[in-house]
Protein backbone atom coordinates (compact mmCIF):
# COMPACT_ATOMS: atom_id res chain seq x y z
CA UNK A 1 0.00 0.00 0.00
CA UNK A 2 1.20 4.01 -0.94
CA UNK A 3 0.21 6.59 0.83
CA UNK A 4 1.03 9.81 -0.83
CA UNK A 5 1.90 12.36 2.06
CA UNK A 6 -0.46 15.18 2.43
CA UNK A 7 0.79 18.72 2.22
CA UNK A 8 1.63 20.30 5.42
CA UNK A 9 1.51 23.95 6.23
CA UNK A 10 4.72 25.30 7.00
CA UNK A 11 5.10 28.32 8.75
CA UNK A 12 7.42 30.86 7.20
CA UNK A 13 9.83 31.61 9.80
CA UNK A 14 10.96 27.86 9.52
CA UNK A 15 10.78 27.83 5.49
CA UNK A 16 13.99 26.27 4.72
CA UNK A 17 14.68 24.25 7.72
CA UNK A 18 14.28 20.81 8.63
CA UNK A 19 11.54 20.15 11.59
CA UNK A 20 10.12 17.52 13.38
CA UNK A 21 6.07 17.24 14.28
CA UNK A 22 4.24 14.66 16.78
CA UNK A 23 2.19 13.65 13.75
CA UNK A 24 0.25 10.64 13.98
CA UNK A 25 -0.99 8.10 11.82
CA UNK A 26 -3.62 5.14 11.31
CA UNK A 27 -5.94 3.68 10.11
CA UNK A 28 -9.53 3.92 10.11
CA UNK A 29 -11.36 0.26 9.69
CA UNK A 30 -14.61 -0.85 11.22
CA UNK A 31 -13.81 1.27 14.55
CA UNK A 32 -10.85 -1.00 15.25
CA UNK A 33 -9.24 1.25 17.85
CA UNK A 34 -5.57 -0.17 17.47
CA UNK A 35 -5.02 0.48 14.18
CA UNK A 36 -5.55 4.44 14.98
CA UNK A 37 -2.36 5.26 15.88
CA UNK A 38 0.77 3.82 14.66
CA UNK A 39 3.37 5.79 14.94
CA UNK A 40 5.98 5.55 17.95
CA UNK A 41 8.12 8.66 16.93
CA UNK A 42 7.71 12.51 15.39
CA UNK A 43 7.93 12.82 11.78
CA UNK A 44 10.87 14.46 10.11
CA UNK A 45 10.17 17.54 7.69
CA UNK A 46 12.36 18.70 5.21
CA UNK A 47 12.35 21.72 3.16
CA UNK A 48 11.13 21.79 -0.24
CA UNK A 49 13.38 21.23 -3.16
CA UNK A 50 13.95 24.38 -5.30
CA UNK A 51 14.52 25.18 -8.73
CA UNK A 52 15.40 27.90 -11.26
CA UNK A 53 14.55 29.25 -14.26
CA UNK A 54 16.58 28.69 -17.46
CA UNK A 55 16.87 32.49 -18.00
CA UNK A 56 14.32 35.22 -18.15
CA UNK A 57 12.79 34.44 -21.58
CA UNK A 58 12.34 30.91 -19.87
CA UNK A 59 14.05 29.51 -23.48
CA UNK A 60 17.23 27.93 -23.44
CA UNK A 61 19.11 27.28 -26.75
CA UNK A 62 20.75 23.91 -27.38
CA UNK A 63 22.79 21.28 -30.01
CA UNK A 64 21.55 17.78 -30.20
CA UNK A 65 23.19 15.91 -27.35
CA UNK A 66 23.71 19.28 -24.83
CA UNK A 67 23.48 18.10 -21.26
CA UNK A 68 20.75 20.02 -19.96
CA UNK A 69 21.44 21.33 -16.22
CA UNK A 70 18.90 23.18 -14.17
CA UNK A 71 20.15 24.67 -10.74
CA UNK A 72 18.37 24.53 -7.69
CA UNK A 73 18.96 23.92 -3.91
CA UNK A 74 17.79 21.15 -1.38
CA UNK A 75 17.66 18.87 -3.82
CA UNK A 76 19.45 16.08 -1.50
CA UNK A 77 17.68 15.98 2.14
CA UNK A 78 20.50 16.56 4.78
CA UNK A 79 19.75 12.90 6.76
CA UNK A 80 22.08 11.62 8.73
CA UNK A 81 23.82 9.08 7.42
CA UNK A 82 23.26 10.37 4.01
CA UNK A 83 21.50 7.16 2.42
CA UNK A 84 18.19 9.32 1.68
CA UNK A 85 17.94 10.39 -1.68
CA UNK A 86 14.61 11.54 -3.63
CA UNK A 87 13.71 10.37 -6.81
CA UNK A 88 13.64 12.68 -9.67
CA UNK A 89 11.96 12.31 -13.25
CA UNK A 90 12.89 15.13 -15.81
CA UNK A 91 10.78 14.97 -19.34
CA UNK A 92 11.81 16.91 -22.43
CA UNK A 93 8.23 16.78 -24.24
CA UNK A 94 7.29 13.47 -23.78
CA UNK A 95 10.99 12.17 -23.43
CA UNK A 96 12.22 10.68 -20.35
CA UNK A 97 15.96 11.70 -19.81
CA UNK A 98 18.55 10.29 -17.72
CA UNK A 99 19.31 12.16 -14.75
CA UNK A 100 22.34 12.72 -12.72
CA UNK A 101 21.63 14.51 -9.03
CA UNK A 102 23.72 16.62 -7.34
CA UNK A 103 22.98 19.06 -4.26
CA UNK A 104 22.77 22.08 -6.47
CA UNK A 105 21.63 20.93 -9.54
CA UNK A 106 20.21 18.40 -12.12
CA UNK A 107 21.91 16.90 -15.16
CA UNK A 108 20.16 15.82 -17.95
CA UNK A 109 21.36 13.81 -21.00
CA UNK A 110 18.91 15.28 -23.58
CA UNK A 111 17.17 12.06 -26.02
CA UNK A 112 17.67 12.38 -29.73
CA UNK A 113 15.25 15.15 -30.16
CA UNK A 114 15.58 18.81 -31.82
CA UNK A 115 12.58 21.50 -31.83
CA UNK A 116 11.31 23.45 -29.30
CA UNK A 117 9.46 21.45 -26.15
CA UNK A 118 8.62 22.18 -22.58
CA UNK A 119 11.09 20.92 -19.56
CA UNK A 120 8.84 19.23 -16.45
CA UNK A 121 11.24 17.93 -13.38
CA UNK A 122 8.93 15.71 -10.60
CA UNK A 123 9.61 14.89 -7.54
CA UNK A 124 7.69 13.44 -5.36
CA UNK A 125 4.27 15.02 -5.39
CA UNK A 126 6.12 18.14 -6.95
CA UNK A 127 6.71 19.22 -10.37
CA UNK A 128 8.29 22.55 -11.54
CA UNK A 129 8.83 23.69 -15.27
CA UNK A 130 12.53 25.79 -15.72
CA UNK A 131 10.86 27.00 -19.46
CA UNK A 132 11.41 25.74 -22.68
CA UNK A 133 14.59 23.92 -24.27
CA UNK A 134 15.21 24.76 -28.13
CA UNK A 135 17.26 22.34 -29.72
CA UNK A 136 18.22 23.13 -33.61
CA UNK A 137 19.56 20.94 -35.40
CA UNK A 138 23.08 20.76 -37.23
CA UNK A 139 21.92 23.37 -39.67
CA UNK A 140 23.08 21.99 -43.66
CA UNK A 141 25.61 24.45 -45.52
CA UNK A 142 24.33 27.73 -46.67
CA UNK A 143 24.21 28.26 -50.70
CA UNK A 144 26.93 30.77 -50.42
CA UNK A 145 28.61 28.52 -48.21
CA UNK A 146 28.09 25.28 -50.70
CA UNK A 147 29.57 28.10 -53.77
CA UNK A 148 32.51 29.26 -51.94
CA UNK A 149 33.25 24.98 -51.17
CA UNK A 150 32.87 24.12 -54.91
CA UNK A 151 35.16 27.16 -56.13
CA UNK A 152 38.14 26.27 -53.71
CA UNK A 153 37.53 22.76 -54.84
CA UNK A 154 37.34 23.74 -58.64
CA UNK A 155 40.60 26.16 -57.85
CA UNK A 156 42.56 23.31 -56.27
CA UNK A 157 42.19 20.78 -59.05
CA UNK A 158 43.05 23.37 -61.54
CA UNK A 159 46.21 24.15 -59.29
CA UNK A 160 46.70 20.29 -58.34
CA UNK A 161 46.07 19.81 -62.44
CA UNK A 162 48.76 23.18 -63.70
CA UNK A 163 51.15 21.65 -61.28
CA UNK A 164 51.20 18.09 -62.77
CA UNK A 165 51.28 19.70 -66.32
CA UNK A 166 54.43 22.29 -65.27
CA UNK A 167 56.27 19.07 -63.65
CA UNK A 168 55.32 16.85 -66.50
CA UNK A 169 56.71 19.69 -68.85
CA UNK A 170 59.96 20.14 -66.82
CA UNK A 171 60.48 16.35 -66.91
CA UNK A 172 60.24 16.33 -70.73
CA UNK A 173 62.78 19.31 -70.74
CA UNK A 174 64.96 18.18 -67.93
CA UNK A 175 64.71 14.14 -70.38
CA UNK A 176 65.82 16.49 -73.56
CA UNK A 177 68.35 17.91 -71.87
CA UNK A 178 70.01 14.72 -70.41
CA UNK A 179 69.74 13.40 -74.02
CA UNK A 180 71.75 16.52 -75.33
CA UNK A 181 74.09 16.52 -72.64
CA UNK A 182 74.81 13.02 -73.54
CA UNK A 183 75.05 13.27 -77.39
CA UNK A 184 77.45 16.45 -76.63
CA UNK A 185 79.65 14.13 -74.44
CA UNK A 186 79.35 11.29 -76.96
CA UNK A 187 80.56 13.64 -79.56
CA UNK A 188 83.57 15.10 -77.45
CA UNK A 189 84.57 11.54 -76.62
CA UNK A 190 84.79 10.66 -80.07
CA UNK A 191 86.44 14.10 -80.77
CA UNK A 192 89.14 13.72 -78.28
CA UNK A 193 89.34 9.94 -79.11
CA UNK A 194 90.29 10.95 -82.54
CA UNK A 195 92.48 13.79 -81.77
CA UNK A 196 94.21 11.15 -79.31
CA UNK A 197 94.80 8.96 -82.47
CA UNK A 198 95.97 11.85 -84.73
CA UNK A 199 98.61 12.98 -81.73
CA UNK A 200 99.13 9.36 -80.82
CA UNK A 201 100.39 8.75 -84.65
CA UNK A 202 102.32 12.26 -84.84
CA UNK A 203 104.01 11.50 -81.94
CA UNK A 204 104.98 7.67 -83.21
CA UNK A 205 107.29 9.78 -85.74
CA UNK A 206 111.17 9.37 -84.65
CA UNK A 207 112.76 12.53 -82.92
CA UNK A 208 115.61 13.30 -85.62
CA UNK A 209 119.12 12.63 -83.89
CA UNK A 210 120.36 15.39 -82.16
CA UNK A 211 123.97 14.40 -81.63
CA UNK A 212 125.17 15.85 -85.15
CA UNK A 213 124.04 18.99 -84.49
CA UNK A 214 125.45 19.22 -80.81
CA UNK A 215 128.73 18.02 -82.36
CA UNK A 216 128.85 20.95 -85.31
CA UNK A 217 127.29 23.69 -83.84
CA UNK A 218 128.33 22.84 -80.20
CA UNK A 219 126.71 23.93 -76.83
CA UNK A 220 126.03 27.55 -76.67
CA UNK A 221 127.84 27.58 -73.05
CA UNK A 222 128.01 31.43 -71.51
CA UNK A 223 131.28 32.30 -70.26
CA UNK A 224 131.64 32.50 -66.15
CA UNK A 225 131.17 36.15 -65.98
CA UNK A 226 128.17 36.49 -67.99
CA UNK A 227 126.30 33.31 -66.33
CA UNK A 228 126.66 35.06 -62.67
CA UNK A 229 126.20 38.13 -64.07
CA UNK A 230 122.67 36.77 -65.54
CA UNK A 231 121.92 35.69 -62.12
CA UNK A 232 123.38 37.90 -59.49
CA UNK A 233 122.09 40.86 -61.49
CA UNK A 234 119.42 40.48 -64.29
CA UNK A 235 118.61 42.81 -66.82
CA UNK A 236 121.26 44.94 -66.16
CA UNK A 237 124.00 44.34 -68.77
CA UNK A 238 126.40 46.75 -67.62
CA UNK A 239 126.57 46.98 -63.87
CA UNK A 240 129.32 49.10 -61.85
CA UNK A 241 130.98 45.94 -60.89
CA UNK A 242 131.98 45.47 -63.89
CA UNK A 243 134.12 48.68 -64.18
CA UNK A 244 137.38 50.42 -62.65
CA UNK A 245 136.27 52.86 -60.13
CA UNK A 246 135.16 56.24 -61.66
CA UNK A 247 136.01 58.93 -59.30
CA UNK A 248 137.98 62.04 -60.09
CA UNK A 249 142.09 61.30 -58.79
CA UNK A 250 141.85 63.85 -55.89
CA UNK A 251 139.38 61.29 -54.36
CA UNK A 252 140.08 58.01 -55.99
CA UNK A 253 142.65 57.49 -52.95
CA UNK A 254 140.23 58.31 -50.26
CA UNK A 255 137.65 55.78 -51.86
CA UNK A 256 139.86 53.06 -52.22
CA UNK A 257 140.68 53.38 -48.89
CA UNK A 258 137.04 53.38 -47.56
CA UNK A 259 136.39 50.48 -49.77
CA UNK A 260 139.37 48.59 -48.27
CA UNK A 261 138.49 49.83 -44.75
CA UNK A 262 134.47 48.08 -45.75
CA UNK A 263 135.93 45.07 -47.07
CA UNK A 264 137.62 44.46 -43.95
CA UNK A 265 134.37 45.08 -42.27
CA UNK A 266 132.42 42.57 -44.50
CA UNK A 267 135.13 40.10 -44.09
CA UNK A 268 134.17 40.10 -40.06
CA UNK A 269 131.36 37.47 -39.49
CA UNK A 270 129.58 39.77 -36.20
CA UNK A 271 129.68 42.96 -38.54
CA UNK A 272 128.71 41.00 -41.55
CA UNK A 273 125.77 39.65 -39.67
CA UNK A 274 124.57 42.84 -37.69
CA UNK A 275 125.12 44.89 -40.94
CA UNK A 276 122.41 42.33 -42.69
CA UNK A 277 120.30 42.63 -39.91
CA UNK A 278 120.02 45.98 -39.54
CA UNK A 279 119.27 46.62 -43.06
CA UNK A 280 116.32 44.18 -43.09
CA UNK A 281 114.90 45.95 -39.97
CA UNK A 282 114.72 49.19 -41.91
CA UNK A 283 110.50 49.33 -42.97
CA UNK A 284 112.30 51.31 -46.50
CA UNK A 285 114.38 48.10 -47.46
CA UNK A 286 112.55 46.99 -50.28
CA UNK A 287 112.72 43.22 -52.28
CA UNK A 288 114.78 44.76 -54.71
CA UNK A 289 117.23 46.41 -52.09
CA UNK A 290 117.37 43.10 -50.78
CA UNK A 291 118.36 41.49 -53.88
CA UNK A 292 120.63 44.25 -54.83
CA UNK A 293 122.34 43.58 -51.18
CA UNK A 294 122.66 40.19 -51.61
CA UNK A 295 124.37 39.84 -55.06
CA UNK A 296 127.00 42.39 -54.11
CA UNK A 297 127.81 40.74 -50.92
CA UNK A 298 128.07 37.54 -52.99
CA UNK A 299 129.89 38.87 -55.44
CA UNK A 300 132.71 40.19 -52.92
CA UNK A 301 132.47 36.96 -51.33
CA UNK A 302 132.72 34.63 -54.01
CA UNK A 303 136.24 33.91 -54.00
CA UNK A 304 135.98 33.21 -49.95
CA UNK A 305 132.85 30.59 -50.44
CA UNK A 306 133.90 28.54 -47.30
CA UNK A 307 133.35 31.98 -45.19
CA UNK A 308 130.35 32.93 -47.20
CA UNK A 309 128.99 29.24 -46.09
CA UNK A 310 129.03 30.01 -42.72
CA UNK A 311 127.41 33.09 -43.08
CA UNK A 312 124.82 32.14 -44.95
CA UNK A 313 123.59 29.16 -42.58
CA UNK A 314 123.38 31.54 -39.49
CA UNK A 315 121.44 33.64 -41.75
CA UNK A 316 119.29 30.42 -42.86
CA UNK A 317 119.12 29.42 -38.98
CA UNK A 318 117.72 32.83 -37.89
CA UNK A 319 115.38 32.75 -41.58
CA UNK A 320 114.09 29.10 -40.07
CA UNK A 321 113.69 30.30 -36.36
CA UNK A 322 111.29 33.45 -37.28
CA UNK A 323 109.16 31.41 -39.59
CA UNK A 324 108.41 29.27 -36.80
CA UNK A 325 107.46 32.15 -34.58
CA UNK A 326 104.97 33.80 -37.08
CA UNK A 327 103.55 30.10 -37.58
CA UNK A 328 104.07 30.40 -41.28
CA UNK A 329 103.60 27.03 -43.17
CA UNK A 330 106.95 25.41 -43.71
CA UNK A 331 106.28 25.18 -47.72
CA UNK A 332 106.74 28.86 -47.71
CA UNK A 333 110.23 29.00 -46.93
CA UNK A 334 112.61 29.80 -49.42
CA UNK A 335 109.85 30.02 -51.93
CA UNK A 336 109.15 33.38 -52.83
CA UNK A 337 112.53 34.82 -51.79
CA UNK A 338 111.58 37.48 -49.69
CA UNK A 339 115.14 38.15 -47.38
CA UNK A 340 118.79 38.55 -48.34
CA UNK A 341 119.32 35.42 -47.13
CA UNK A 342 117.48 33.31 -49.44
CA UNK A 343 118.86 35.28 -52.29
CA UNK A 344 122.05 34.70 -51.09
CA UNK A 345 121.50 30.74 -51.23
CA UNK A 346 120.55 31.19 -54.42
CA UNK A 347 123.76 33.10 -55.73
CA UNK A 348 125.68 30.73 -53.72
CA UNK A 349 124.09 27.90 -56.02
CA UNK A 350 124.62 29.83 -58.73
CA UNK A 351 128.19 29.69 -58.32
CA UNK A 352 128.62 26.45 -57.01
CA UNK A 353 126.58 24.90 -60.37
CA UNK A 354 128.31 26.43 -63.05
CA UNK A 355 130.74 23.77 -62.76
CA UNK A 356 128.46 20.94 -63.03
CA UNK A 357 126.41 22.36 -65.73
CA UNK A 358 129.38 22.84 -67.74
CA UNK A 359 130.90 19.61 -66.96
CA UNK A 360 128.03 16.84 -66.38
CA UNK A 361 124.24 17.98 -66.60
CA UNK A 362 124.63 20.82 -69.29
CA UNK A 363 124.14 18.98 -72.46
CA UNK A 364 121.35 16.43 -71.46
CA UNK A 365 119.50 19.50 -70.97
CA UNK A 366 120.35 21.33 -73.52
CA UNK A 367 119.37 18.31 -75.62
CA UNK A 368 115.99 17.83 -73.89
CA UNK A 369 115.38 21.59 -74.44
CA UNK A 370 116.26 20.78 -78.65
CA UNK A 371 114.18 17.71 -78.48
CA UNK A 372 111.11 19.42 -76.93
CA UNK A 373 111.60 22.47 -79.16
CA UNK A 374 111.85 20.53 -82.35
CA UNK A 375 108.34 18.49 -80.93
CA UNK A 376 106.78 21.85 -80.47
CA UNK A 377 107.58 22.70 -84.03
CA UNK A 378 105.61 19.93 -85.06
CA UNK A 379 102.54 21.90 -84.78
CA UNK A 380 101.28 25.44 -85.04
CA UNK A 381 103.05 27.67 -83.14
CA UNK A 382 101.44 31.24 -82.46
CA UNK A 383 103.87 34.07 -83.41
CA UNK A 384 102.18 36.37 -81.52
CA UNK A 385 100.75 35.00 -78.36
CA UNK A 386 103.39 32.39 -78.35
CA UNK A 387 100.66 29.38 -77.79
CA UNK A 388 101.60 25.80 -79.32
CA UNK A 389 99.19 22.75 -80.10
CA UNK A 390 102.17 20.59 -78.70
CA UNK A 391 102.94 22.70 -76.04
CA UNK A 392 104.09 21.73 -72.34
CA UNK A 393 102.14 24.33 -70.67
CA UNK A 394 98.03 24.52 -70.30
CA UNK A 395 98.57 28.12 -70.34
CA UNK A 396 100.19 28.06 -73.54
CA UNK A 397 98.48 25.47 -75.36
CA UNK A 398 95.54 25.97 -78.57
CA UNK A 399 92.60 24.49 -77.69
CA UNK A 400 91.42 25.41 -80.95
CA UNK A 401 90.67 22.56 -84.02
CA UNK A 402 93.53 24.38 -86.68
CA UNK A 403 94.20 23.33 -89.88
CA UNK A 404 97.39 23.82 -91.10
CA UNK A 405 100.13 22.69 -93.45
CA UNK A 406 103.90 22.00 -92.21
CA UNK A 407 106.22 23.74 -94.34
């Protein structure tokens, strides 16, 4: 059997608050007496759930599947022990909903509905309406909308279409241009295969002997004097060294002197040294003072080579010692000839080879020099730029295809 419990005034100073009442109840059957009462203890009042409305306009705007929450208070009775809990029912139209309870407030999975339709929460013997719930559907693309899709699409496959022609295109040129890159390199390889042959076959032709001609017209050895003189001092052809003294007689004395007094100096190792030194140190001693410097001392020293020997490696040792301090790559020494001593080594070579030249390595070279020079003249020679086809030297050589007739 349900009873449903009959409302009960409340008064409103204790609106809110939970109560308890002597209240009795019974039953009323054929004046039975016992059944009129039974009750042993007061009944327990609780304050009235309460709830909100959506909003003013009593409307509340929704997408399909939107939990819907209404707020409220005292929607859990506070009893002890907490294991009290009401029952609540929320319909969306005619749909039942799921509903999740929470002290403040009711959540409500909203059913597969859209349109507008009334929200009714019961509880109990209570039921309260928040408003209305509008749910609109997922509205389908506007016209503009469904344009503006179709034109991007329309622009991307022309794009996605122009770029496939343009690489297709650059394909078929990058294809032609392989293919002409190759026939141009199968055409120089059978160019330079046949101008291989044509040199290979000039070159087969015998060197004419050389000997008969080194026998009659002989070696075109320079004298002593001119070779050093080619080498301690080029270009000049007649150099002050090569003369008697020209000073007027009232001085000649005096200058002789001084010169004898300065060869005595240069003959002194410390002096010889210091002097050098000096010199180098000045910022206004240029590379061709330094030459200058160096052939003349080598040319007064060149009958005392022993003492110019010794000279020249403490010069070398101090050359070596401040190319290690600057850090200078050792394949720059005695390359570019930058100090007296370096040309000094190579005016002391100069006198120490003449010798040998002469003697031993003089006409092998002068031979190779014939022999290369008559294989030159095999070919065209340039009489103005100077450039062979058989030439030794890239920088000398015609590249150009010449025809020409040996005379």
């Amino acid at each position: 059997m349900i009873c449903q419990a009959p409302a009960v005034a409340i008064n409103s100073n204790n609106l809110g608050e939970t109560t308890e009442r002597p209240e009795e109840f019974g039953f009323i059957l054929d004046n039975v007496q016992s059944l009129l009462v039974l009750n042993k203890t007061n009944f327990t009042y609780y304050p009235d759930p309460v709830f909100e409305s959506f909003n003013p306009s009593g409307i509340l705007e929704l997408k399909p599947g939107s939990p819907i929450i209404l707020k409220g208070k005292n929607l859990i009775p506070p009893v002890a022990g907490g294991n009290m809990k009401l029952k609540y029912s929320m319909y969306i139209g005619e749909k039942q909903c799921t509903v999740t309870v929470s002290d403040v407030q009711l959540l409500c999975e909203s059913p597969n509905l859209t349109g507008r339709h009334k929200v009714l929460a019961r509880v109990g013997g209570m039921e309260f309406s928040p408003g209305m719930v509008y749910i609109t559907p997922d509205s389908p693309l506007s016209v503009p909308a469904i344009v503006s899709i179709a034109a991007a699409g329309g622009l991307l496959i022309i794009f996605i279409v122009a770029v496939l022609i343009a690489y297709k295109r650059k394909s078929r040129e990058s294809d032609l241009t392989l293919k002409r890159l190759q026939m141009q390199m199968d055409n120089l390889e059978s160019r330079v295969a046949l101008e291989c042959k044509e040199a290979f076959a000039e070159l087969q032709t015998d060197i004419h002997e050389l000997t008969s001609d080194l026998d009659g017209a002989g070696i075109p050895f320079l004298d002593y004097r001119t070779y050093t003189m080619r080498v301690l001092f080029p270009g000049i052809e007649d150099h002050p060294v090569l003369r008697d003294l020209e000073v007027p007689g009232y001085r000649q004395e005096r200058v002789e002197k001084g010169l004898k007094l300065f060869a005595q100096q240069i003959n002194n190792k410390v002096f010889l040294l210091s002097f050098i030194r000096t010199l180098e140190s000045q910022r206004s001693f240029s590379m061709r003072d330094r030459g200058n410097v160096a052939s003349l001392i080598m040319t007064v020293l060149q009958s005392k080579l022993e003492y110019a020997t010794d000279v020249l490696k403490q010069l070398l040792s101090d050359l070596i010692d401040k190319n290690l301090e600057s850090k200078n790559h050792p394949k720059l020494l005695l390359r570019r000839t930058e100090s007296v001593a370096e040309k000094m080594l190579t005016n002391w070579f100069t006198f120490l080879l003449y010798k040998f030249l002469k003697e031993c390595a003089g006409e092998p070279l002068f031979s190779l020099f014939c022999a290369i020079k008559q294989q030159m003249e095999k070919g065209p020679i340039d009489s103005i730029t100077g450039e062979a086809r058989y030439s030794l030297s890239e920088d000398k050589l015609i590249r150009q295809q010449i025809d020409y007739k040996t005379l």
